[in-house]
C-alpha atoms as a PDB file:
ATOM      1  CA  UNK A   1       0.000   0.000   0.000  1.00  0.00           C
ATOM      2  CA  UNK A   2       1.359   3.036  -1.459  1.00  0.00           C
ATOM      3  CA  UNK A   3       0.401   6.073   1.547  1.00  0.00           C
ATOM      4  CA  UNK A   4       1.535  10.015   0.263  1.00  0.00           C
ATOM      5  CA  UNK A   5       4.273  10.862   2.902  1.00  0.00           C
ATOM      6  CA  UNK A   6       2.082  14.305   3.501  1.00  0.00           C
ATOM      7  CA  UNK A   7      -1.052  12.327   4.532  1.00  0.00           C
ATOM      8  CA  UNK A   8       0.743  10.112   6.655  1.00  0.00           C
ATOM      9  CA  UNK A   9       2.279  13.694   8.679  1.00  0.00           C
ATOM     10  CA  UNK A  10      -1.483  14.521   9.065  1.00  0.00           C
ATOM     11  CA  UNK A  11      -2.297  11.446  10.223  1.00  0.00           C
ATOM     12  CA  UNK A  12       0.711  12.012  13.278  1.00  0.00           C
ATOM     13  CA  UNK A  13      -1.177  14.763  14.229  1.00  0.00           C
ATOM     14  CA  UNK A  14      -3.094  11.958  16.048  1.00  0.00           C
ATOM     15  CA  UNK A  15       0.101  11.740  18.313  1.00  0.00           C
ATOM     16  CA  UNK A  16       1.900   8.782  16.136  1.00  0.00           C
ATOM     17  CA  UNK A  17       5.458   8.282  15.566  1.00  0.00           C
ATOM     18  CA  UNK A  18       6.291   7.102  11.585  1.00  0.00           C
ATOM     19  CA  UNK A  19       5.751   3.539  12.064  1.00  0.00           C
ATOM     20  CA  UNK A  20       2.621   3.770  14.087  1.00  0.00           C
ATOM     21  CA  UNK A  21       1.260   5.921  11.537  1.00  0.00           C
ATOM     22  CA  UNK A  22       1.987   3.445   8.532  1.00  0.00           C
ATOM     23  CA  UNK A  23       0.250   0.309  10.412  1.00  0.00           C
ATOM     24  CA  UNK A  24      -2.599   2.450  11.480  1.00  0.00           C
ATOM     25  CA  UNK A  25      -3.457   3.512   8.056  1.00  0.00           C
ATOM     26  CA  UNK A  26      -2.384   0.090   6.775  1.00  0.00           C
ATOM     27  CA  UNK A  27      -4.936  -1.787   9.075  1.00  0.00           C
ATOM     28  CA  UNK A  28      -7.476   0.754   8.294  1.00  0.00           C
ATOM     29  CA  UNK A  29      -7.665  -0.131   4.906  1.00  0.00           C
ATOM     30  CA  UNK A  30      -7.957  -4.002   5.518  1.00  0.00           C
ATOM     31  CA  UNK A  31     -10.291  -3.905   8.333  1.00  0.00           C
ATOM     32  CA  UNK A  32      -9.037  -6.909  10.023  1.00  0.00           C
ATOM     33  CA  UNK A  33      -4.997  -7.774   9.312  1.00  0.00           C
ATOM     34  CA  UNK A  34      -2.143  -9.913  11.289  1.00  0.00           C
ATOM     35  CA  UNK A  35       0.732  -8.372  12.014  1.00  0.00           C
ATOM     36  CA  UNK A  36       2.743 -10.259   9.598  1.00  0.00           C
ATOM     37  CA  UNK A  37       0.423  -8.905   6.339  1.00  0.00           C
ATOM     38  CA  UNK A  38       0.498  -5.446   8.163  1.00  0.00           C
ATOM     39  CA  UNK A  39       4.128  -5.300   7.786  1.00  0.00           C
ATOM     40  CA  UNK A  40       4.195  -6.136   4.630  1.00  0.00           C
ATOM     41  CA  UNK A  41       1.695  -3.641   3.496  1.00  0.00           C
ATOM     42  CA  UNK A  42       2.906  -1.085   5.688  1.00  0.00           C
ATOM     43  CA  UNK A  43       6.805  -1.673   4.765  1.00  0.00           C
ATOM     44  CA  UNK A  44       7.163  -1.594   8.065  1.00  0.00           C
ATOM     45  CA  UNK A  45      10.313  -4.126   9.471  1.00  0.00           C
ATOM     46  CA  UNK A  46       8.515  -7.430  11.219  1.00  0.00           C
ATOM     47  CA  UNK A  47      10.609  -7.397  14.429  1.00  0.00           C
ATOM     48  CA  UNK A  48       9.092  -4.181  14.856  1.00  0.00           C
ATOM     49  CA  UNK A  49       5.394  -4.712  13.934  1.00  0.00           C
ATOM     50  CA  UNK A  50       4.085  -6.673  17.275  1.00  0.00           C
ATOM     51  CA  UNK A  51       5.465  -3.564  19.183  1.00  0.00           C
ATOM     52  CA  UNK A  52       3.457  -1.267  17.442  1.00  0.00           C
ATOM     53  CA  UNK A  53       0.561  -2.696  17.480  1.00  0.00           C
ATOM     54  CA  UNK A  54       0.735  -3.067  21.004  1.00  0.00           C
ATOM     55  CA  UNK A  55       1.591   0.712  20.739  1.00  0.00           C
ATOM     56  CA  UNK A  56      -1.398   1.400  19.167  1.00  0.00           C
ATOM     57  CA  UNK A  57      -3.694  -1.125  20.765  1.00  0.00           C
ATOM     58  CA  UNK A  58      -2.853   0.689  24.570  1.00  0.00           C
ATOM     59  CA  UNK A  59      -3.413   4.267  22.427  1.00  0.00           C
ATOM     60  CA  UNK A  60      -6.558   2.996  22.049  1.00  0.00           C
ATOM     61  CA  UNK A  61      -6.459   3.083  18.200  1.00  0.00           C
ATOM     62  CA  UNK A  62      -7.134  -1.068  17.585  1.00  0.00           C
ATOM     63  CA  UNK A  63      -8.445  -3.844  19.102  1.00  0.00           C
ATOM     64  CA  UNK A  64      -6.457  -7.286  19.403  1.00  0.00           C
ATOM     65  CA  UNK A  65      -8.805 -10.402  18.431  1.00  0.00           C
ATOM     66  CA  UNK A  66      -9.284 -13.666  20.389  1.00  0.00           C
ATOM     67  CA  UNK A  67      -7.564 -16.356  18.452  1.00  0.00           C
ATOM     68  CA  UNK A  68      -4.547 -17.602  16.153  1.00  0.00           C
ATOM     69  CA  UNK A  69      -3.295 -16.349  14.506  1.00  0.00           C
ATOM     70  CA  UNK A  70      -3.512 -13.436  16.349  1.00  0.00           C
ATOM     71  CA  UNK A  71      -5.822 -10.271  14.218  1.00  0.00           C
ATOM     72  CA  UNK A  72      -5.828  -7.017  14.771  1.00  0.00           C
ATOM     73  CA  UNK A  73      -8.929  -4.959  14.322  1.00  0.00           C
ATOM     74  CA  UNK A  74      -9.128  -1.390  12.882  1.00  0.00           C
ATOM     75  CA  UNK A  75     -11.697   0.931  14.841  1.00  0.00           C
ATOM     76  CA  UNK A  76     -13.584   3.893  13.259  1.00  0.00           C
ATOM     77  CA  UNK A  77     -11.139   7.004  13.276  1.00  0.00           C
ATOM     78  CA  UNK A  78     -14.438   9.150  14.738  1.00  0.00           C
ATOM     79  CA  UNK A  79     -13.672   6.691  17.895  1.00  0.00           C
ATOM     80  CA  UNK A  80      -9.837   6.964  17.708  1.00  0.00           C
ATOM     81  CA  UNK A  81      -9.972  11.240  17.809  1.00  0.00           C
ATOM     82  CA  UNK A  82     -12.608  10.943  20.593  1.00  0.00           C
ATOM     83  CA  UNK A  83     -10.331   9.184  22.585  1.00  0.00           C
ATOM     84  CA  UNK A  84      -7.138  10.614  21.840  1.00  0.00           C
ATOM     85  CA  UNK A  85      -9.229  14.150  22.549  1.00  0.00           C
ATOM     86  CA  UNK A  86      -9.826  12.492  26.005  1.00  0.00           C
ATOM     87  CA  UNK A  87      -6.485  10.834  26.546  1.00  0.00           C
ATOM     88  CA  UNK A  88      -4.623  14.485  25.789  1.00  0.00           C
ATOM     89  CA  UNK A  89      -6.897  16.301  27.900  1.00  0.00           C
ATOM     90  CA  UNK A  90      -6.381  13.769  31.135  1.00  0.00           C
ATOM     91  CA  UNK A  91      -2.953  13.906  30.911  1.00  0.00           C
ATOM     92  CA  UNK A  92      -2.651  17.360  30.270  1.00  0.00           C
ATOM     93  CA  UNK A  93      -4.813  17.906  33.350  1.00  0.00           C
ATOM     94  CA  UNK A  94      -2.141  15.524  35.069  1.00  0.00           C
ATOM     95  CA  UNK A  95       0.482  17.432  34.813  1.00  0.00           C
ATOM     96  CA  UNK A  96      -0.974  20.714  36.328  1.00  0.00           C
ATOM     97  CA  UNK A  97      -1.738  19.026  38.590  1.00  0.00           C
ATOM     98  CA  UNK A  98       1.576  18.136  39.252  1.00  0.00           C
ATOM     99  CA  UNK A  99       2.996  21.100  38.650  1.00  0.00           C
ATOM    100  CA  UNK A 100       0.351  23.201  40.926  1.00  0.00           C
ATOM    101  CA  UNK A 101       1.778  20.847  43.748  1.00  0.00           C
ATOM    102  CA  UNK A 102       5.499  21.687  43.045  1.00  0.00           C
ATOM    103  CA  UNK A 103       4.209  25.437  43.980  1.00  0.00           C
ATOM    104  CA  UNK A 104       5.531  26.024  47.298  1.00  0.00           C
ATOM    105  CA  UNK A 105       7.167  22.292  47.485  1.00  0.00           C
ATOM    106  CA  UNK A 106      11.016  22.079  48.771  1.00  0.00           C
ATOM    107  CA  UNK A 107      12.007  21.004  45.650  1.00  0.00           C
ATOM    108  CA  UNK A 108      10.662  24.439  44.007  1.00  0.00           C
ATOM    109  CA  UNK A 109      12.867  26.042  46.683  1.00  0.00           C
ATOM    110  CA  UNK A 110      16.001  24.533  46.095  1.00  0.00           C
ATOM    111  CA  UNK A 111      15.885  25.200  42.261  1.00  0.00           C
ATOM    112  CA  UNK A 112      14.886  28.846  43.035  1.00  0.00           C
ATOM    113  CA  UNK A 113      18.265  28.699  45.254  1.00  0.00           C
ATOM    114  CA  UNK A 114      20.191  26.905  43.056  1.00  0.00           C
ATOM    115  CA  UNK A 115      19.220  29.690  40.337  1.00  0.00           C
ATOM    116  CA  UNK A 116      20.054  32.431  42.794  1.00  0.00           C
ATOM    117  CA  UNK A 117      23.496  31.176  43.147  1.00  0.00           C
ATOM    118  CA  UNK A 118      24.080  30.656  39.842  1.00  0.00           C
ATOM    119  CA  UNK A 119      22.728  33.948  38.834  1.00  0.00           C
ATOM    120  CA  UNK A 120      25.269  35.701  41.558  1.00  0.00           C
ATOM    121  CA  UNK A 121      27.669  34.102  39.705  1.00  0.00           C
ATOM    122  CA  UNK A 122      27.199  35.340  36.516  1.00  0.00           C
ATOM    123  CA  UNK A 123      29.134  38.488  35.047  1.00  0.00           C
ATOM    124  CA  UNK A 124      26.378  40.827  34.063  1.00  0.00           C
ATOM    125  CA  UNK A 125      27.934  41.188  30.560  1.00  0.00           C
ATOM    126  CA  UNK A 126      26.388  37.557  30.059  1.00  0.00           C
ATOM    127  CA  UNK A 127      23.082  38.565  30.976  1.00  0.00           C
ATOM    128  CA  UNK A 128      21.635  38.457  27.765  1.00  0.00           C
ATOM    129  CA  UNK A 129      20.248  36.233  25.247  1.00  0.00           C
ATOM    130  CA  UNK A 130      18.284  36.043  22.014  1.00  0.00           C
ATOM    131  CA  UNK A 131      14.783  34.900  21.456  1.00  0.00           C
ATOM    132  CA  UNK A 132      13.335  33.650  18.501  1.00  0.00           C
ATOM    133  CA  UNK A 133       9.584  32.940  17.370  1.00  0.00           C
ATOM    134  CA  UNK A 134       7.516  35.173  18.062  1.00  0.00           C
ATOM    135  CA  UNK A 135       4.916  32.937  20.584  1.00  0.00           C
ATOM    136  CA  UNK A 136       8.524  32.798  22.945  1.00  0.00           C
ATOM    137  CA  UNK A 137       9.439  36.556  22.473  1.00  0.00           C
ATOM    138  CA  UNK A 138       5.620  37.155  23.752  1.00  0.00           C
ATOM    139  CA  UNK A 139       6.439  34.346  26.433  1.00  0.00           C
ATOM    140  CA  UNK A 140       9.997  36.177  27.424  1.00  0.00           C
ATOM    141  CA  UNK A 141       7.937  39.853  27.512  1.00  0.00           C
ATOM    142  CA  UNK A 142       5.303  38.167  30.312  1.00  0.00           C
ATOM    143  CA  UNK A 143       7.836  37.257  32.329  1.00  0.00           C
ATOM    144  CA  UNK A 144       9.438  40.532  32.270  1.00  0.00           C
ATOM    145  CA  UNK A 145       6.312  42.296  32.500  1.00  0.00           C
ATOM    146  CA  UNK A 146       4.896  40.088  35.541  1.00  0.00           C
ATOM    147  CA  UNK A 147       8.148  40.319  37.800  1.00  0.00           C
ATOM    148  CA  UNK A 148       7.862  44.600  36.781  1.00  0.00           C
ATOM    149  CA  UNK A 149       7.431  46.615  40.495  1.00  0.00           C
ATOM    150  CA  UNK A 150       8.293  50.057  39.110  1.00  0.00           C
ATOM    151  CA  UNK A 151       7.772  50.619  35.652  1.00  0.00           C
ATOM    152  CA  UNK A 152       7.164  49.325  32.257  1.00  0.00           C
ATOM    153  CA  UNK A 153       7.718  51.110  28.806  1.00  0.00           C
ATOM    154  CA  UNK A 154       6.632  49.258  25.542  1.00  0.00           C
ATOM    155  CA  UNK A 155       6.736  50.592  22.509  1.00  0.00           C
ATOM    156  CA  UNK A 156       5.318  48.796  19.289  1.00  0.00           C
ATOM    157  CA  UNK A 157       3.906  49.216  15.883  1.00  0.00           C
ATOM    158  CA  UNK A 158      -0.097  49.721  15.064  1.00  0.00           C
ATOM    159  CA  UNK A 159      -0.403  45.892  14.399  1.00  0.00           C
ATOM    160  CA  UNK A 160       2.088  44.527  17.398  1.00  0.00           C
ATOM    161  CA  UNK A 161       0.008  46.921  19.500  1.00  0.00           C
ATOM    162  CA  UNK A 162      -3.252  44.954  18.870  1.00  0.00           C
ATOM    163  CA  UNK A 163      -1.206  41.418  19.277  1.00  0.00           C
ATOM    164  CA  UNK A 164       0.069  42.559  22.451  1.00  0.00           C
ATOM    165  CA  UNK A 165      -3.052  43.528  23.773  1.00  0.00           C
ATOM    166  CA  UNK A 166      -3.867  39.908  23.433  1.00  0.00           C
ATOM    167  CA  UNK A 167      -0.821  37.973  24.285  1.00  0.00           C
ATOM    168  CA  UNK A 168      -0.037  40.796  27.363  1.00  0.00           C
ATOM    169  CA  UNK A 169      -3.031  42.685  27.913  1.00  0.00           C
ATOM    170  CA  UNK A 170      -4.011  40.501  31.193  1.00  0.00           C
ATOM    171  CA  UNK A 171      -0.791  40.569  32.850  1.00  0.00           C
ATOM    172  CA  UNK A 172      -0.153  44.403  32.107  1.00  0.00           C
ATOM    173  CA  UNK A 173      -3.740  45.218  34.058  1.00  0.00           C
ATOM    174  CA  UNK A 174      -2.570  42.775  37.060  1.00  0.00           C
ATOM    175  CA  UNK A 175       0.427  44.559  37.247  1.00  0.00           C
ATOM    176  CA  UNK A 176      -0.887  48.165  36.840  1.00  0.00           C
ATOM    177  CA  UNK A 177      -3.283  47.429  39.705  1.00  0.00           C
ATOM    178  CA  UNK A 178      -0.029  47.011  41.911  1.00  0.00           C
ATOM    179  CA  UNK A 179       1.188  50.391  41.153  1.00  0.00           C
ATOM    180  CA  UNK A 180       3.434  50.066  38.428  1.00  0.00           C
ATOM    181  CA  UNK A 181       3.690  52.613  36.023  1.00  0.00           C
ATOM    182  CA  UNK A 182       2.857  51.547  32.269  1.00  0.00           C
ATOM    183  CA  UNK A 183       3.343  53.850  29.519  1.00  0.00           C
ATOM    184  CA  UNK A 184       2.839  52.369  26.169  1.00  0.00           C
ATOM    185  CA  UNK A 185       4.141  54.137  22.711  1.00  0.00           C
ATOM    186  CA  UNK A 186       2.744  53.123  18.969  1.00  0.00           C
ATOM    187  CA  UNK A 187       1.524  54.641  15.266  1.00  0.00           C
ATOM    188  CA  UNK A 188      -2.172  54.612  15.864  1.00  0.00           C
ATOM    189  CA  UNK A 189      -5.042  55.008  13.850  1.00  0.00           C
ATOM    190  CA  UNK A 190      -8.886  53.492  13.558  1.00  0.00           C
ATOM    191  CA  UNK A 191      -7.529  50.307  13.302  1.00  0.00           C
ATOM    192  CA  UNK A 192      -6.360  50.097  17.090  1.00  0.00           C
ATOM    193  CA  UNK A 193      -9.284  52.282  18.277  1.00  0.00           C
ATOM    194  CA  UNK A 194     -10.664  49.664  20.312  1.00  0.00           C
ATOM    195  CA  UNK A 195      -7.310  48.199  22.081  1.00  0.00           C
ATOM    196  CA  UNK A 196      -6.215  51.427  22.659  1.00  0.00           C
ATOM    197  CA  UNK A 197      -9.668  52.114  24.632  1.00  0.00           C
ATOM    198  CA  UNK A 198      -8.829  48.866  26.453  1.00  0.00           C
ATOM    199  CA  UNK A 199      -5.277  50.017  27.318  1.00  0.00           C
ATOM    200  CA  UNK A 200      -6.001  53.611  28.412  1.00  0.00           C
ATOM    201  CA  UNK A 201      -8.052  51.923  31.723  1.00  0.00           C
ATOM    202  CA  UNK A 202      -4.957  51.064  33.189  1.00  0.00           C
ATOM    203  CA  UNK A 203      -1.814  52.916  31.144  1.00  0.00           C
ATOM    204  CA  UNK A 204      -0.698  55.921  29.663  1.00  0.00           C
ATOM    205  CA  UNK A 205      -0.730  55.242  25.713  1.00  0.00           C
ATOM    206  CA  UNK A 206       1.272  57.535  23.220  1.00  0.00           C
ATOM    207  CA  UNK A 207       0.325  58.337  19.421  1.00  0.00           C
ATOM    208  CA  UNK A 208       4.206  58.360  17.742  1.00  0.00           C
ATOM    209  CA  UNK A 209       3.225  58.402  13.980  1.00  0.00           C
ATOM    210  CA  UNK A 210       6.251  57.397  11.986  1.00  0.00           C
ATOM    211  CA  UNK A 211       7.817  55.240  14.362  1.00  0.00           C
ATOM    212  CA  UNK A 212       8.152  51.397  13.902  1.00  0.00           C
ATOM    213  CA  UNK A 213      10.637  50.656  16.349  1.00  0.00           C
ATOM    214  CA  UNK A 214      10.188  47.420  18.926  1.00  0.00           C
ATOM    215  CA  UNK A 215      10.864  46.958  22.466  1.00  0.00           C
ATOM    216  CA  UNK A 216      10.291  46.852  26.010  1.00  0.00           C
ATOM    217  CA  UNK A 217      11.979  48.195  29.258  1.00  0.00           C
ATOM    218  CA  UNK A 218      11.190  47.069  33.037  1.00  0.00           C
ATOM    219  CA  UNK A 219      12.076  48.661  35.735  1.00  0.00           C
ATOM    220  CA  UNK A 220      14.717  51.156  33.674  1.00  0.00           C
ATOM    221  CA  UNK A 221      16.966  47.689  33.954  1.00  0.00           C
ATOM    222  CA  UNK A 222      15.846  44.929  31.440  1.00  0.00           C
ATOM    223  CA  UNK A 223      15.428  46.037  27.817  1.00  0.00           C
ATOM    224  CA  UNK A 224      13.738  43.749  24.848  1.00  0.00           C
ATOM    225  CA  UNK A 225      14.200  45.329  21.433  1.00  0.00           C
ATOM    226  CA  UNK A 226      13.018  43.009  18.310  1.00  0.00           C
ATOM    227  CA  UNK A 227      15.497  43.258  15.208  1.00  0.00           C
ATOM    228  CA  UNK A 228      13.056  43.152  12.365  1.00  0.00           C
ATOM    229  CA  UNK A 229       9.994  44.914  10.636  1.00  0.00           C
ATOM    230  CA  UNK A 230       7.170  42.853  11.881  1.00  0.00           C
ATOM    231  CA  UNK A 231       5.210  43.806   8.901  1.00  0.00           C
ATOM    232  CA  UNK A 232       7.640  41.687   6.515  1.00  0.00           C
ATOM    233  CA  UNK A 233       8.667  39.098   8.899  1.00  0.00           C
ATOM    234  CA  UNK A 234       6.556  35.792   9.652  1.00  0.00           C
ATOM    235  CA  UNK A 235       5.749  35.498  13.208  1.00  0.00           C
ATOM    236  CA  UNK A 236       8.322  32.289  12.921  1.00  0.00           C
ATOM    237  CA  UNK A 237      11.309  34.335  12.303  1.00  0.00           C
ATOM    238  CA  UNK A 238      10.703  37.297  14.597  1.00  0.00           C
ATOM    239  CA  UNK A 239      13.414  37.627  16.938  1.00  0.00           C
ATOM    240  CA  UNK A 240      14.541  39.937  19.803  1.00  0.00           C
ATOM    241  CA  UNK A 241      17.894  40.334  22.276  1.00  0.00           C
ATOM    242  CA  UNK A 242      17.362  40.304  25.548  1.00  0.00           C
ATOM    243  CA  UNK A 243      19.440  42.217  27.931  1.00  0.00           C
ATOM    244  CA  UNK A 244      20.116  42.790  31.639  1.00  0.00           C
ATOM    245  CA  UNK A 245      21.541  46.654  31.292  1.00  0.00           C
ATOM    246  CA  UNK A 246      20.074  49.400  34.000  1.00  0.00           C
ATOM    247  CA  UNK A 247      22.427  52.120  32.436  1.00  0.00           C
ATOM    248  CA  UNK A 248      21.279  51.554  28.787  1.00  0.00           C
ATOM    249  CA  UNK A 249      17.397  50.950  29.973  1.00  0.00           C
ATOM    250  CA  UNK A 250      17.363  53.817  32.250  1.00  0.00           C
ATOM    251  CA  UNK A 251      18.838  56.386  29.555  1.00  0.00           C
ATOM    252  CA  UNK A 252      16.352  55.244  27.043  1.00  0.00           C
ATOM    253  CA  UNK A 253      13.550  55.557  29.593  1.00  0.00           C
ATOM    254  CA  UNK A 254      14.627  58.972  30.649  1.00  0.00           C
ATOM    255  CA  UNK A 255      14.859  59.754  26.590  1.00  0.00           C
ATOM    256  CA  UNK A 256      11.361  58.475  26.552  1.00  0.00           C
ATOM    257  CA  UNK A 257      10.220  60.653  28.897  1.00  0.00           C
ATOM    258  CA  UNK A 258      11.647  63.979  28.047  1.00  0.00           C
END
């Protein structure tokens, strides 16, 4: 059985490795198949094929038969997404929960002290780093924003305005509600009307037509500055620098302000 290497990477959306991919789709179009004839449809090594299966058959994708030789059975794929839905949703509940009980735990405390250590350790010419995607520049930001207790200065374009407001919007609020200052700097026009109404409840937003520049400052001491034109660059190849630098964050914040 001849499968297009594109359908079978759909297919792995299911959570399948190559292999488990190949037998699935090989059993599906039999119906009922040993693992021997799966193989050899598949093109899938032997040694390999009773491991799979079993694979497969705890995934809840098949169903081994009573009898020999032993059959496999293929069930509907409406089934198979219903339960992978429901495995992938238990065992992403699982780990929450595991992670909720690490807040607080001893463990949590000794890798918070074995950070601090290694942090006082570190010449602050190596505090810096580069991000790329932009889902992990948006990630890096949060955390900067969150752990802000003085000030915050982000300036943006029109459209990284309105993705902000999404991917930030909540955390800026929680912060601004514990007194830190948020000032907020972008080209607007119509477009961001409504954001911008959003943003005004809990910061101080600034019209600067002609400006496309990217970046954030916290506490005049951490500075994120992205290093190309969002408008041409795919959200994939966005990428900022990162740096720990209170005399270059603090003179551009004082620039800022004047």
């Amino acid at each position: 059985m001849i499968v297009q290497e594109a359908f079978l990477k759909k297919v792995r959306d299911f959570g399948l490795n190559s292999y488990e991919a190949k037998i699935w789709t090989a059993l599906l179009s039999r119906g009922v198949s040993t693992a021997g004839e799966l193989s050899d449809i598949a093109g899938v090594p032997r040694s390999r094929s009773y491991d799979i299966l079993e694979s497969l058959e705890k995934k809840g994708f098949i169903i081994m038969k009573i009898g020999k030789p032993i059959k496999y059975l293929a069930l509907p794929p409406e089934e198979v997404v219903e339960r992978v839905k429901k495995r992938i949703s238990l065992q992403s509940q699982e780990r929450t929960n595991v992670l909720d009980q690490l807040r607080g735990s001893d463990i949590l405390k000794e890798l918070n002290r074995l950070h601090t250590q290694g942090i006082d350790l570190v010449n602050p010419l190596e505090l810096t780093g580069i991000i790329k995607g932009r889902t992990q520049i948006y990630n890096h930001l949060n955390t900067m924003i969150k752990n802000a207790t003085k000030s915050v200065v982000l300036m943006t374009t029109e459209d990284g305005l309105i993705r902000k407001h999404k991917h930030l919007g909540r955390t800026l609020k929680k912060i601004s509600e514990k007194g830190v200052n948020i000032k907020v700097l972008a080209p607007l026009t119509n477009k961001s009307k409504e954001v911008v109404k959003e943003l005004k409840k809990f910061a101080d937003v600034k019209n600067v037509k002609g400006h496309n520049g990217r970046f954030c400052i916290v506490d005049n001491k951490e500075l994120a500055f992205m290093l190309l034109d969002d408008s041409k660059t795919h959200p994939s190849y966005d990428t900022a620098v990162w740096v720990n630098t209170p005399i270059f964050a603090s003179t551009i914040g004082k620039m800022l302000n004047q």
